[in-house]
Protein backbone atom coordinates (compact mmCIF):
# COMPACT_ATOMS: atom_id res chain seq x y z
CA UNK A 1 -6.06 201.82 -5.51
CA UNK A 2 -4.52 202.98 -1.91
CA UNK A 3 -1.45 200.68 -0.54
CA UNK A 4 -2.80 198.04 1.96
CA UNK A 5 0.35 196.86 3.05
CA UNK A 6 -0.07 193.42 2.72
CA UNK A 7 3.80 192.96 2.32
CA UNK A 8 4.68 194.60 5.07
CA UNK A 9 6.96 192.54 7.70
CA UNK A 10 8.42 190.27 5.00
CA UNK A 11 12.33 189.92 4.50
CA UNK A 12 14.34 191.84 1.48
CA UNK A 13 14.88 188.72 -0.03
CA UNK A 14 11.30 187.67 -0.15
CA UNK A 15 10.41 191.05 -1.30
CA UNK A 16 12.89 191.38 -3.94
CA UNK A 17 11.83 187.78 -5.14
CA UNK A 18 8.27 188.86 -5.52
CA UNK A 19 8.76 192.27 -7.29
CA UNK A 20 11.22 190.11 -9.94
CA UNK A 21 8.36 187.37 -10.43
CA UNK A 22 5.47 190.41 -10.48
CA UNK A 23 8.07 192.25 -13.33
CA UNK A 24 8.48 189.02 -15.06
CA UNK A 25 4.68 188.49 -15.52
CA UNK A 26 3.68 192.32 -16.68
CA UNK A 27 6.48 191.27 -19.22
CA UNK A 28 5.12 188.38 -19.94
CA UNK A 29 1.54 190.55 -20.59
CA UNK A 30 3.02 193.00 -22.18
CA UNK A 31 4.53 190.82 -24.72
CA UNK A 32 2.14 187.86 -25.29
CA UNK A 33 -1.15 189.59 -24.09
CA UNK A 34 -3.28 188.66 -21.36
CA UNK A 35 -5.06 185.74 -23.39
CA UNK A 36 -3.82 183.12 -26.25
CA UNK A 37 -5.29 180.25 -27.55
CA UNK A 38 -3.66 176.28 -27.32
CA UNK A 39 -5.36 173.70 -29.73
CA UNK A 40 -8.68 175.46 -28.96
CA UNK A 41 -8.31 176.04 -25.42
CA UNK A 42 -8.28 179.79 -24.25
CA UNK A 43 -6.02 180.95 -21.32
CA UNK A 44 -5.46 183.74 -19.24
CA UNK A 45 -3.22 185.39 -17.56
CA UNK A 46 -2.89 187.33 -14.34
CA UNK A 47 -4.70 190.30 -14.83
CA UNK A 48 -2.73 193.74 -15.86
CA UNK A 49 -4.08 195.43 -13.09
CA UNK A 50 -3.98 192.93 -10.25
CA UNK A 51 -0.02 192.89 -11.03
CA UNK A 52 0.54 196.40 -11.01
CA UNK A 53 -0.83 196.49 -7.87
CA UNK A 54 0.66 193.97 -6.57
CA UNK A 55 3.94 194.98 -7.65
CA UNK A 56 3.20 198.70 -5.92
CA UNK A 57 2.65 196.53 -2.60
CA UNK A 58 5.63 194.77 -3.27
CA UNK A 59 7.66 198.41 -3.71
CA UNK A 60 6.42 200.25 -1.21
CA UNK A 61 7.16 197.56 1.65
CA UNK A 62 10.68 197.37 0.15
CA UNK A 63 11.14 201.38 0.56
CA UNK A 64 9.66 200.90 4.16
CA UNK A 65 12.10 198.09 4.62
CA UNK A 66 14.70 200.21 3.51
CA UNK A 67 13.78 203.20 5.28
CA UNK A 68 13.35 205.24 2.28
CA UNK A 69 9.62 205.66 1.95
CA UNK A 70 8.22 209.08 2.61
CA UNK A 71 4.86 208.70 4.74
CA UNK A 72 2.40 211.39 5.43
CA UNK A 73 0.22 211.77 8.84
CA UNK A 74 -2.34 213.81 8.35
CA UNK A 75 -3.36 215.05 11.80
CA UNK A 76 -7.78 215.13 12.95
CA UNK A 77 -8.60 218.23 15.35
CA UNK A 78 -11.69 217.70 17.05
CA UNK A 79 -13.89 215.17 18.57
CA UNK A 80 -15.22 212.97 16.22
């Protein structure tokens, strides 16, 4: 999935914030799974691919913050 820059214009604190709690819950995936069972209750977690996303978002607006993401223009010639 392309970066939509949904991040983008938020502080380096904020940022930083997210991409710990977004790290903190693929660990918390990775570890437990993305489902478990209470007393006969089933939950789920965030989904595995929603969170990597989300913490791709969350990375690329830091780099842009930062000044160190690399961004390519690619240029349209013609008329339409």
């Amino acid at each position: 999935m392309a970066i939509q820059g949904i991040f983008f214009g938020l502080d380096l604190a904020s940022l930083t914030a997210l991409k710990t709690n977004y790290l903190t819950c693929l660990n918390a995936i990775a570890v437990a799974g993305q489902s478990y069972s209470i007393s006969g209750r089933t939950f789920t977690r965030a989904n595995l691919a929603e969170v990597s996303q989300l913490l791709a978002e969350t990375q690329t607006a830091i780099e842009r913050l930062n000044g160190t993401r690399a961004t390519q223009v690619y240029p349209r010639f013609g008329t339409s």
